[in-house]
N, C-alpha and C. Protein backbone atom coordinates (compact mmCIF):
# COMPACT_ATOMS: atom_id res chain seq x y z
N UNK A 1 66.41 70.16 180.80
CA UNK A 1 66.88 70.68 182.05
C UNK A 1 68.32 70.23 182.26
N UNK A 2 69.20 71.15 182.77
CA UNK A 2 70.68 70.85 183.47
C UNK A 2 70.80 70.91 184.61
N UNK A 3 71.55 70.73 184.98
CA UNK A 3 72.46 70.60 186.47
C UNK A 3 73.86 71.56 186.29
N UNK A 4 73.54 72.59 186.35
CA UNK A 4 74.55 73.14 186.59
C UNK A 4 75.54 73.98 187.81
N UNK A 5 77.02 74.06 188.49
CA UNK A 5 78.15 73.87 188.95
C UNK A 5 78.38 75.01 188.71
N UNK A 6 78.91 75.91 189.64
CA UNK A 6 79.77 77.25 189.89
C UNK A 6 81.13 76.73 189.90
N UNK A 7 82.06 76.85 189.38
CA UNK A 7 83.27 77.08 189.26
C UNK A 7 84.22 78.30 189.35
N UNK A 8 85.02 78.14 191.00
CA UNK A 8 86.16 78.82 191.05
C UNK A 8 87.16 79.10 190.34
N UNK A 9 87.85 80.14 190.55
CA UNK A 9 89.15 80.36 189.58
C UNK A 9 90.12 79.06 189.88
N UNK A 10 90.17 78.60 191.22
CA UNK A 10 91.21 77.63 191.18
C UNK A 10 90.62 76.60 190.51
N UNK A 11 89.49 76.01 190.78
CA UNK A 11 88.88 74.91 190.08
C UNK A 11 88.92 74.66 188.72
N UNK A 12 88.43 75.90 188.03
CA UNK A 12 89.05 76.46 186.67
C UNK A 12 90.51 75.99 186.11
N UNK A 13 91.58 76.25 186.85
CA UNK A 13 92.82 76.23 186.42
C UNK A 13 92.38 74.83 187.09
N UNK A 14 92.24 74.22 187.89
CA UNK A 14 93.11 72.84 188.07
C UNK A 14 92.44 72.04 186.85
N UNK A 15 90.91 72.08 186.75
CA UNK A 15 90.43 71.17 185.57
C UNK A 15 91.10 71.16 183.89
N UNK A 16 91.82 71.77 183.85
CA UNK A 16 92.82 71.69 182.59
C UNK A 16 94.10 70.65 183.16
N UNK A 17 94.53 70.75 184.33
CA UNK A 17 95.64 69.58 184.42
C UNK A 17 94.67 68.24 184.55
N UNK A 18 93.54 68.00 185.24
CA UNK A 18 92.77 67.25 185.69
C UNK A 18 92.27 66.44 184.03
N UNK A 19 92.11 67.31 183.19
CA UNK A 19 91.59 66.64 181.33
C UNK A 19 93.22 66.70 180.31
N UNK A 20 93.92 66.72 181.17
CA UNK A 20 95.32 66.57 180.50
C UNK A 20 96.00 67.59 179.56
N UNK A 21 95.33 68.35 179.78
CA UNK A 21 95.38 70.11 178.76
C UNK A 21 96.40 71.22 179.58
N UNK A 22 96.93 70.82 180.32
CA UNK A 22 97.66 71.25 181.38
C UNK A 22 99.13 72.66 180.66
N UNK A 23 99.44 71.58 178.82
CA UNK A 23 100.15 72.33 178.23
C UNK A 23 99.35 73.76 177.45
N UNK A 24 98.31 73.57 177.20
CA UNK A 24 97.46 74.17 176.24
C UNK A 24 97.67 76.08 176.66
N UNK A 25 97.87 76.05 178.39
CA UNK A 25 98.01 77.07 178.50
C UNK A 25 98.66 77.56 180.02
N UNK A 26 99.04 78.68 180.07
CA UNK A 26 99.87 78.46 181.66
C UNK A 26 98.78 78.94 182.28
N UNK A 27 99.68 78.98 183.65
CA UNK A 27 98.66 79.06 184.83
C UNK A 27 97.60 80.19 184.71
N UNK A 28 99.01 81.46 184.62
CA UNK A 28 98.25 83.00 184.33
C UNK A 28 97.60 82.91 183.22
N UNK A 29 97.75 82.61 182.64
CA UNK A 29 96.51 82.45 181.17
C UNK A 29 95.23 81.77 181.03
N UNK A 30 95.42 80.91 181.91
CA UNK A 30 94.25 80.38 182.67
C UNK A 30 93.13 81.05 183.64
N UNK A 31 94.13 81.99 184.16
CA UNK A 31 93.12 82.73 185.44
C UNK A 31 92.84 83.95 183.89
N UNK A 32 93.47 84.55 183.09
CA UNK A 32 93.07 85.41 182.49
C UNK A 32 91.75 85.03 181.48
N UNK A 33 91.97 83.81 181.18
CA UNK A 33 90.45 83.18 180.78
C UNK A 33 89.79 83.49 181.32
N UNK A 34 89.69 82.78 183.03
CA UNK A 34 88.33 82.52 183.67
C UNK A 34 88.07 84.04 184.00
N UNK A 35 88.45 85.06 184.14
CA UNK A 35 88.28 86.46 183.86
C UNK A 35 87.46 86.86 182.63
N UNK A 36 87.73 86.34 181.71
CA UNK A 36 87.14 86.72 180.21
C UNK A 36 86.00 85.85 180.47
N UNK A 37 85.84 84.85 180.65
CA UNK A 37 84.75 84.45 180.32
C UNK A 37 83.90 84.68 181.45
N UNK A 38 84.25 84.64 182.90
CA UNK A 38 83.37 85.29 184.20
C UNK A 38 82.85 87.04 183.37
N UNK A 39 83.73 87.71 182.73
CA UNK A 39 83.04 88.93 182.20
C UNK A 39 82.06 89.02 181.61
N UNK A 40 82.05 87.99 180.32
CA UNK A 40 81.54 87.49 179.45
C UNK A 40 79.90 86.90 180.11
N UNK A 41 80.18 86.27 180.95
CA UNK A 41 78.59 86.09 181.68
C UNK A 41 78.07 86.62 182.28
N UNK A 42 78.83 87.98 183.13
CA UNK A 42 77.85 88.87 183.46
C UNK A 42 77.21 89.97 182.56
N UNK A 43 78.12 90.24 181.20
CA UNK A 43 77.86 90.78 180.15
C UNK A 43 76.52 90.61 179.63
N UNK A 44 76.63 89.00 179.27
CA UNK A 44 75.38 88.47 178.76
C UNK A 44 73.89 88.25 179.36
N UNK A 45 74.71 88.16 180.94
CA UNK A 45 73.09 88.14 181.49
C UNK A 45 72.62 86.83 182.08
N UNK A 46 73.73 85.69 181.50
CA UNK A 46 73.64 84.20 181.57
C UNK A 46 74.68 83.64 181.54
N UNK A 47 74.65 82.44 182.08
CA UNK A 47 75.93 81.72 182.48
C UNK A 47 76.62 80.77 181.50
N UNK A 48 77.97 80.79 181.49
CA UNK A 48 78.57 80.07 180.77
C UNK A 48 79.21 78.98 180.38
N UNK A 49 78.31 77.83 179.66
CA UNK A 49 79.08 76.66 179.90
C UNK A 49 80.66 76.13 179.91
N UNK A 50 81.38 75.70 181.03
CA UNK A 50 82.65 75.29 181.11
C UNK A 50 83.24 74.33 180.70
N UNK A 51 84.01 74.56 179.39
CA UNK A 51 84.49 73.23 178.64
C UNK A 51 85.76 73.47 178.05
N UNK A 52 86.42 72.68 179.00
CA UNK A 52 88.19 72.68 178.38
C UNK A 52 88.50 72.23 177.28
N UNK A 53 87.75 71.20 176.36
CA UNK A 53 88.34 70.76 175.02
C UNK A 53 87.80 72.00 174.25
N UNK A 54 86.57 72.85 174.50
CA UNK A 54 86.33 73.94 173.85
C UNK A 54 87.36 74.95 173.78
N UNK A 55 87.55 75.25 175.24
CA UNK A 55 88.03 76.79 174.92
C UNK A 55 89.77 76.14 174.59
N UNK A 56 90.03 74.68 174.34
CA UNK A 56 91.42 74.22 174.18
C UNK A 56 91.29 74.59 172.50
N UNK A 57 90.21 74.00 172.19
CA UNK A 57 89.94 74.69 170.24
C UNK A 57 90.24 75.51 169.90
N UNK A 58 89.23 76.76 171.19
CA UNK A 58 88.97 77.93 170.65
C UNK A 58 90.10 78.95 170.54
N UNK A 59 90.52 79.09 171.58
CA UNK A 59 91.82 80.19 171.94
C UNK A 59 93.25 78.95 172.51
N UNK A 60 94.44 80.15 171.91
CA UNK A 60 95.33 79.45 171.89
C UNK A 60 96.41 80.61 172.60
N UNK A 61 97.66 79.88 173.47
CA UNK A 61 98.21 81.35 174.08
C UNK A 61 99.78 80.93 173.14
N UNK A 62 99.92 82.35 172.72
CA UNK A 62 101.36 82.87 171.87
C UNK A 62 102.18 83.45 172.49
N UNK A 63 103.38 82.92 171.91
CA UNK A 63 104.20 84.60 172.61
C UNK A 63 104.44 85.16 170.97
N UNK A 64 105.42 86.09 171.53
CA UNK A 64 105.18 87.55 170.28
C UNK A 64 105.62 86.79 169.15
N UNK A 65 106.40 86.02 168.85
CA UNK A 65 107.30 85.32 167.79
C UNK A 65 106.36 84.29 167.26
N UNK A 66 105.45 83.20 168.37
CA UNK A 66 104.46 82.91 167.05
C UNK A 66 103.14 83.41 166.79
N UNK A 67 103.11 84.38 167.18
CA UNK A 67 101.88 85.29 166.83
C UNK A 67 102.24 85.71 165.45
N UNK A 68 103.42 86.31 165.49
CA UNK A 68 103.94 87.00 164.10
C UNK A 68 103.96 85.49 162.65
N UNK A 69 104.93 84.32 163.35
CA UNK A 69 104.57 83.08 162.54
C UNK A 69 103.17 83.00 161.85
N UNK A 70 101.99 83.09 162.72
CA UNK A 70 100.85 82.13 162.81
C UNK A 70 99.68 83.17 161.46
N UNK A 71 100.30 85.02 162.15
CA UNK A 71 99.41 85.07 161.24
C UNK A 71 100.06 86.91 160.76
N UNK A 72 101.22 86.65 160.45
CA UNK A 72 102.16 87.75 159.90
C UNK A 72 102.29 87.54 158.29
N UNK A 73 102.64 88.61 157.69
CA UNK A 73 103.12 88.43 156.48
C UNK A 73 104.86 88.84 156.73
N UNK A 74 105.18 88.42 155.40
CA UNK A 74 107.06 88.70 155.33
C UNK A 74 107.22 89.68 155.73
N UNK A 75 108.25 90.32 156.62
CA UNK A 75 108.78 90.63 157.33
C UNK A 75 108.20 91.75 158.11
N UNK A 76 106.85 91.46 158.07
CA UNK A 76 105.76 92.28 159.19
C UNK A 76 106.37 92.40 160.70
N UNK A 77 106.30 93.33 161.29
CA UNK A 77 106.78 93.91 162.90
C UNK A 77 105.32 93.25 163.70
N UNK A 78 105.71 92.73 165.02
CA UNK A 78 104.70 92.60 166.23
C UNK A 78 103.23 93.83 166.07
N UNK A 79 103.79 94.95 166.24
CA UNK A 79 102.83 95.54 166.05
C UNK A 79 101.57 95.88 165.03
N UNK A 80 102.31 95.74 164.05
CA UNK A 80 101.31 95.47 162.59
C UNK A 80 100.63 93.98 162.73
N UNK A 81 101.06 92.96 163.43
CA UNK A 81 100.41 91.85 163.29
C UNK A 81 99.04 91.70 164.57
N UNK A 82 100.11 92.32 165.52
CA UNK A 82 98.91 92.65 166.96
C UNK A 82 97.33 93.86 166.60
N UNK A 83 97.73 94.23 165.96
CA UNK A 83 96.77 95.27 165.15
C UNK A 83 95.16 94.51 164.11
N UNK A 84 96.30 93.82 163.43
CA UNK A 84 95.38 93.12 162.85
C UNK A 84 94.99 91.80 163.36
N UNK A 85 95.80 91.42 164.32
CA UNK A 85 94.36 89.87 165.03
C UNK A 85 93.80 90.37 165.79
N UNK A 86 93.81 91.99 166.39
CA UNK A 86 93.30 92.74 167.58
C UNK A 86 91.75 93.11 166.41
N UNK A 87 92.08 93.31 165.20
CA UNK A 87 91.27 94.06 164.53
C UNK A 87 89.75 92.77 164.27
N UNK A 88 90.49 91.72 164.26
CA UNK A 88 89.94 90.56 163.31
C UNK A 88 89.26 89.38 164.46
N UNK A 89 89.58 89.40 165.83
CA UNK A 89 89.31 88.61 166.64
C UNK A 89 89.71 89.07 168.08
N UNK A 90 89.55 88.39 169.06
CA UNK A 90 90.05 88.79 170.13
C UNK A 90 91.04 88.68 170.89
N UNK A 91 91.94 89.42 171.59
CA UNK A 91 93.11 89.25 171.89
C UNK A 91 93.92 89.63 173.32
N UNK A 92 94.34 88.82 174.22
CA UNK A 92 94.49 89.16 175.46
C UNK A 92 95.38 89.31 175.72
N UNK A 93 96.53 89.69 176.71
CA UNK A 93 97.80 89.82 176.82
C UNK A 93 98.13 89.28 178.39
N UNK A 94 98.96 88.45 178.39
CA UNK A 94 99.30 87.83 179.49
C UNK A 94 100.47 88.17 179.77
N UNK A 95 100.20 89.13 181.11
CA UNK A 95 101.73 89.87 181.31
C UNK A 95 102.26 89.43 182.64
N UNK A 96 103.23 88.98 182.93
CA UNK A 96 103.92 88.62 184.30
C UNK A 96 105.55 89.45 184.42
N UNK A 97 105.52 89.27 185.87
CA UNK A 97 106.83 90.32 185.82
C UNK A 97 107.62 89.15 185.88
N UNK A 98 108.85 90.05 184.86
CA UNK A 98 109.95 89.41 184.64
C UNK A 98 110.26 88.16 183.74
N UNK A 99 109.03 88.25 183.18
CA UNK A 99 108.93 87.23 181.81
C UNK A 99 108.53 87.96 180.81
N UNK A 100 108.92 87.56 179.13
CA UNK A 100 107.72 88.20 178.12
C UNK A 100 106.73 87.65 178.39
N UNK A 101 105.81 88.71 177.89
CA UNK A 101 104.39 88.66 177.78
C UNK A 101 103.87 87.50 176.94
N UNK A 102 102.96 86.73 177.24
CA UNK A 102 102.18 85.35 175.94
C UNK A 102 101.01 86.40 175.63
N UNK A 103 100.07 85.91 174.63
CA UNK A 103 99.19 86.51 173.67
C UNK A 103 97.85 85.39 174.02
N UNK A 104 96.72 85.28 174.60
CA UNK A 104 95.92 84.68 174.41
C UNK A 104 94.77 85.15 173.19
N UNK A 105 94.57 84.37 172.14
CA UNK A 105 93.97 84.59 170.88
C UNK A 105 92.86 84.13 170.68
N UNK A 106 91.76 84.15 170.34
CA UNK A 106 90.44 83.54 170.11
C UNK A 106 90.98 83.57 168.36
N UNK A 107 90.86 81.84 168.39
CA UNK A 107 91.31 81.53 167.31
C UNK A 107 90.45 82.13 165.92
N UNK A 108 90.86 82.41 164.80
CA UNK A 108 89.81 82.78 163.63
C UNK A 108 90.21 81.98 162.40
């Protein structure tokens, strides 16, 4: 048996500064998580355990330049690389105005 805790979006984002993970991802990338994974449990039917050193493992947020680094070949374009981690894993886009966009990745 557990004891399990509903967690807010703010609660969500603050418990990453609160376990010192605060760099791991920005704010908006944070709320775009707790989106994915709030989807993710109504999807399934069941609720989802909340764990920041996990999803600090699991997914990692990029911008376009080391996305292309991390998992591009020589002199591959954004789009050929977004294609294939889109193809191969999952891939989110964190868009704010007036900044580039970061890449949240479920690592593979």
């Amino acid at each position: 048996m557990a004891i399990t805790m509903t967690v807010t979006e703010s609660q969500f984002i603050r418990e990453f500064d609160e376990m010192g993970r605060s760099n791991n991802f920005s704010p908006l990338a944070r709320r775009k998580l707790y989106e994915r994974m709030e989807d993710f449990s109504q999807d399934m039917g069941e609720d989802v355990d909340f764990d920041v050193i996990g999803i600090c493992c699991e997914w990692s947020e990029m911008s376009a330049e080391e996305l292309i680094e991390a998992y591009g070949e020589e002199s591959e374009g954004f789009d050929t690389v977004y294609q294939r981690v889109h193809e191969a894993s999952e891939i989110i886009e964190v868009d704010a105005v007036g900044v580039e966009p970061t890449y949240l990745v479920l690592c593979y």
